[in-house]
Structures are given as C-alpha cells and as structure tokens.
Protein backbone atom coordinates (compact mmCIF):
# COMPACT_ATOMS: atom_id res chain seq x y z
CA UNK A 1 0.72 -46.62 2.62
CA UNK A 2 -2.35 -47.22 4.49
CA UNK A 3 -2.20 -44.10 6.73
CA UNK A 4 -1.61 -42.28 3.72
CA UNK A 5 -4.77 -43.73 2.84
CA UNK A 6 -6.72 -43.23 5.93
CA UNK A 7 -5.44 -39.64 6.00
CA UNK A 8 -6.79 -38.58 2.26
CA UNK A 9 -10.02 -40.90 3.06
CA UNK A 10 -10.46 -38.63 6.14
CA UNK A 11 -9.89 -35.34 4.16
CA UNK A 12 -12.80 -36.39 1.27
CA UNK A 13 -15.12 -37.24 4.26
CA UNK A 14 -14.33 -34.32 5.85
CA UNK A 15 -15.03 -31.97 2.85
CA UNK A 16 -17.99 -33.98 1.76
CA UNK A 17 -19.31 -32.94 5.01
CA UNK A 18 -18.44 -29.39 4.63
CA UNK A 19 -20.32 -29.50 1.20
CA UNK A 20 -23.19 -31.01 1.99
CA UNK A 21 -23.70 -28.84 4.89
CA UNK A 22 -23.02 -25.17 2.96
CA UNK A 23 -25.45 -26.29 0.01
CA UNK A 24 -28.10 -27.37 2.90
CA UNK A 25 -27.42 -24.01 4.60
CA UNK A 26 -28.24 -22.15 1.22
CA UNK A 27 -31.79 -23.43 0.87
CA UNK A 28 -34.61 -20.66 1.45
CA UNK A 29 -38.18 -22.49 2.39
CA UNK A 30 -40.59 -21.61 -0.44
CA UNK A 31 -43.47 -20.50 0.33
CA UNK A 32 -45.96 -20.72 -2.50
CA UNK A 33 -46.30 -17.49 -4.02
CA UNK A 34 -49.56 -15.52 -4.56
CA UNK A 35 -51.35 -16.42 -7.93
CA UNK A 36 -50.81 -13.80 -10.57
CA UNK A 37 -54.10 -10.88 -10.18
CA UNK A 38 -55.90 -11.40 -13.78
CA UNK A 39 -57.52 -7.77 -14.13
CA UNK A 40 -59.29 -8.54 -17.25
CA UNK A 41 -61.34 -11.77 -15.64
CA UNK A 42 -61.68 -9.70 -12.92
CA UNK A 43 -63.27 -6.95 -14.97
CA UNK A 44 -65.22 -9.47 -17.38
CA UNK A 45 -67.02 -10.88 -14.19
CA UNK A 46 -68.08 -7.21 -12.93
CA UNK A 47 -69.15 -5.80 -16.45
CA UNK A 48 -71.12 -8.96 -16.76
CA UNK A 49 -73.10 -8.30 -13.62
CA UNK A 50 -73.34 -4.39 -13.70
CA UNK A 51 -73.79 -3.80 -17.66
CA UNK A 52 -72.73 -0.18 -18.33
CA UNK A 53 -75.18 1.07 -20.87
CA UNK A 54 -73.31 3.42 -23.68
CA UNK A 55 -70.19 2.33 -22.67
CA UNK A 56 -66.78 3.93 -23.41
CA UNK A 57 -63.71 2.56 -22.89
CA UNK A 58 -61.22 3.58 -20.09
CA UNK A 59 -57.78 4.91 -21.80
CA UNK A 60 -54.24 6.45 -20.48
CA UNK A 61 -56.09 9.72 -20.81
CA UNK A 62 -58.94 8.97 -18.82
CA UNK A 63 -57.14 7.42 -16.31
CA UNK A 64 -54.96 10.48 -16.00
CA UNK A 65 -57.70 13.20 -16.76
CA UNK A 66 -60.55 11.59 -15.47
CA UNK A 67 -59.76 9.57 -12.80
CA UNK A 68 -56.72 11.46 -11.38
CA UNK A 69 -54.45 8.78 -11.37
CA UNK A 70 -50.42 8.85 -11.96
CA UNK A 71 -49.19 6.61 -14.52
CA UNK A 72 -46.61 5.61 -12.14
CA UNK A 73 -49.32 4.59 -9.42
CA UNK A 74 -51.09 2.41 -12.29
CA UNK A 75 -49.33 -1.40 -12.91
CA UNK A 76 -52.71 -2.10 -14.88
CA UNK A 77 -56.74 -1.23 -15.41
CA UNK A 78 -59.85 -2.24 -17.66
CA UNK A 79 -62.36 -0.26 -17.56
CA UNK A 80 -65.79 1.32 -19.08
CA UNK A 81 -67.58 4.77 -18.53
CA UNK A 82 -71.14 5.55 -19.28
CA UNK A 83 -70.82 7.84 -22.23
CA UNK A 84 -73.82 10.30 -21.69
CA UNK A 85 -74.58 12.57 -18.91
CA UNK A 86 -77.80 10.65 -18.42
CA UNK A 87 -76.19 7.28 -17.69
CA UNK A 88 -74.07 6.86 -14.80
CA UNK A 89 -72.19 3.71 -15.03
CA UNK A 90 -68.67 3.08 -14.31
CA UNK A 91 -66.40 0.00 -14.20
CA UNK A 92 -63.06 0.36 -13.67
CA UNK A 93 -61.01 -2.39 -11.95
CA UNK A 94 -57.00 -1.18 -11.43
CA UNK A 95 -53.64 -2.85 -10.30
CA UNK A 96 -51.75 -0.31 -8.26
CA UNK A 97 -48.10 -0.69 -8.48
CA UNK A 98 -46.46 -1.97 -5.05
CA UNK A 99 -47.24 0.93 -2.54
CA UNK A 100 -49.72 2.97 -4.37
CA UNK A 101 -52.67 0.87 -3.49
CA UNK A 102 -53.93 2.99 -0.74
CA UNK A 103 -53.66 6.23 -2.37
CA UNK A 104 -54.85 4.60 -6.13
CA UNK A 105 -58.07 4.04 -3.68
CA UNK A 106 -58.32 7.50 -2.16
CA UNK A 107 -58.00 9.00 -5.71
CA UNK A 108 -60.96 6.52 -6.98
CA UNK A 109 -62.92 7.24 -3.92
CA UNK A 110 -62.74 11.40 -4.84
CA UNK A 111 -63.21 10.71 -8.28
CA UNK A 112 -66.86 8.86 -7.39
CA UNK A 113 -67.49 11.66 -4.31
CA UNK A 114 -67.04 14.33 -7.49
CA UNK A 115 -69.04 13.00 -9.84
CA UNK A 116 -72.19 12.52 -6.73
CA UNK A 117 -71.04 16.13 -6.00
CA UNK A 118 -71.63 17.33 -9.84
CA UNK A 119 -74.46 15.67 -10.84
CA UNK A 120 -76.11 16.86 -7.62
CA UNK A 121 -76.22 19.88 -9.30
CA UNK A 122 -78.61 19.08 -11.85
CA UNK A 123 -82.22 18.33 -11.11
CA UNK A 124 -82.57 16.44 -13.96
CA UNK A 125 -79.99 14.13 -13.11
CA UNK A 126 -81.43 13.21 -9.79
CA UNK A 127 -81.75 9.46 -10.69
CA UNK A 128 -78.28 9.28 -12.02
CA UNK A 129 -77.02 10.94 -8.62
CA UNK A 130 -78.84 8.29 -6.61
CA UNK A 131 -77.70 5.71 -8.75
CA UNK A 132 -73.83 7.06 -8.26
CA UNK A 133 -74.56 7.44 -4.67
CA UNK A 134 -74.29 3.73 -4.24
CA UNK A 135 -71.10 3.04 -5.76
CA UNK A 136 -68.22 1.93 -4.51
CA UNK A 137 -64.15 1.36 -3.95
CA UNK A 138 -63.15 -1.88 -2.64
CA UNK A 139 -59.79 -3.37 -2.72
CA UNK A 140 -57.88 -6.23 -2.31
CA UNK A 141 -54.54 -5.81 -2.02
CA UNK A 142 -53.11 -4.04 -5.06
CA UNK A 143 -56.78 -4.68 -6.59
CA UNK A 144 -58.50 -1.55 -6.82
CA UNK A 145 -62.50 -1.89 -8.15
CA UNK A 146 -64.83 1.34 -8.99
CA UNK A 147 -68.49 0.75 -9.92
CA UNK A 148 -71.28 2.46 -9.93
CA UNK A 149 -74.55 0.84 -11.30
CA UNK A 150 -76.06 2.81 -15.07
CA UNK A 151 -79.51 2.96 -15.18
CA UNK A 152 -80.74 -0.09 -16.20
CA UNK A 153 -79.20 -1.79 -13.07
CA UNK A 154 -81.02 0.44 -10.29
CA UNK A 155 -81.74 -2.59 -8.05
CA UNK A 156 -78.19 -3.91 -8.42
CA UNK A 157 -76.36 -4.41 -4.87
CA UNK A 158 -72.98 -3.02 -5.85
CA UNK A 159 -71.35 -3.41 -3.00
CA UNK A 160 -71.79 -6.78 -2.71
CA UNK A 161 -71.00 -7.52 -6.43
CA UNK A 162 -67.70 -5.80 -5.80
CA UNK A 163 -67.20 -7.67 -3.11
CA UNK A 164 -68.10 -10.83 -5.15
CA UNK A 165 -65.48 -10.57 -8.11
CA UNK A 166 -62.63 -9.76 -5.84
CA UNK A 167 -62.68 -12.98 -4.18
C-alpha cells in the first residue's frame, strides 16, 4: 500500500512540476505600452498658441481635396484653415495610420510648398507668402503637425511651437 502511495505521490509531483513550468514558459514580459496620441489636446495646445484668424474647419473633403491625403493614410486629424485669401493660417495636426506616417508628411509638406508656390504669384499677397514661408511639418511618430502662422501671429516661432505641443 505504501508504494502504491509513493508511486501516485511521485506522479502529482511530477505533473505539478510539468504545470508550473508550461504556465511559467507562457508568460510574455510586458513592456508598458505607449500612451494613447490625444489629437484633439494636441491640436487645442497649437490653436491656442498660433490663433488662425477666420478660421474654417478641416473636413473629409478638405483632407482629401485640399490636403491630398488618402482616407486610408488618415487614422485621425483636427484641424483649421484660414478662410480668406488674405489670411494664411493653417492648423492641422493628423494621426497617420501604421505605415503612412512618412508619406502623410511628404503630402503635408507639398501641400504647404503649393500654397508658398501660389500665393507667390500675387503681389498683393506678399505678406501672406512670407508668413506661409515659415511653416512647418514636424512629426512624431504617427503624429503629423502642419502650421503656418495667419497674420496676426507674424512674430510667432512656428517651428518651435510645433516642436513644443508634440512633446
């Protein structure tokens, strides 16, 4: 009776053993993952700082037909447009979907080299030009940011506000 014993005693500690070492072997280190990107806070700091006079808001159309961009590129955006020819101002800040960032920022970056390009056309618009001139593209990871300063914020540093609200 007691080998019996032994021998059934020896078979629970041997799969207790074999548990306790597959469950172990199933355990994946977490790493803490990256806090979620909050586009509208993001946007609310940059429109506070670079106040787009006449404003507009950005829509699926004017991403598409103004900006360029593929819905399927676009996760998420908040943005404002000057809405005169006078006034130059644009916010936009986008979420590219997983591997569109770089090409969400090329298509930003032509959309602000074509509107320096037409506006340079205009003699009148000189001061809106300039003012265009200095904008930027920054990113930060799938973080995409266009802005170019309106009038009233000629002495604005853009780039470094950019820079600023993407941290």
């Amino acid at each position: 009776m007691m080998k019996k014993n032994t021998i059934w005693m020896l078979f629970l500690i041997a799969g207790a053993v074999l548990l306790s070492a597959c469950s172990s072997g199933n355990q994946t280190s977490s790493a803490p993952s990256p806090a979620p990107v909050d586009i509208k806070a993001i946007y609310s700091k940059l429109s506070e700082l670079n106040q787009v006079e006449n404003p507009r808001e950005v829509d699926d159309f004017s991403i598409t037909n103004d900006f360029n961009l593929k819905a399927e590129q676009v996760e998420e955006y908040k943005g404002q447009l000057g809405n005169t020819m006078s006034i130059g101002g644009v916010n936009l800040v986008v979420k590219a979907k997983e591997g569109s960032a770089s090409e969400v920022k090329s298509t930003l970056e032509a959309y602000l080299a074509a509107q320096v390009e037409f506006y340079g056309k205009y003699a009148e618009f000189s001061d809106v030009q300039a003012l265009l001139k200095k904008g930027v593209v920054q990113s930060n990871g799938n973080v995409i940011v266009l802005a170019a300063a309106g009038k009233n914020m000629s002495e604005l540093d853009i780039a470094s506000t950019v820079k600023d609200v993407l941290k």
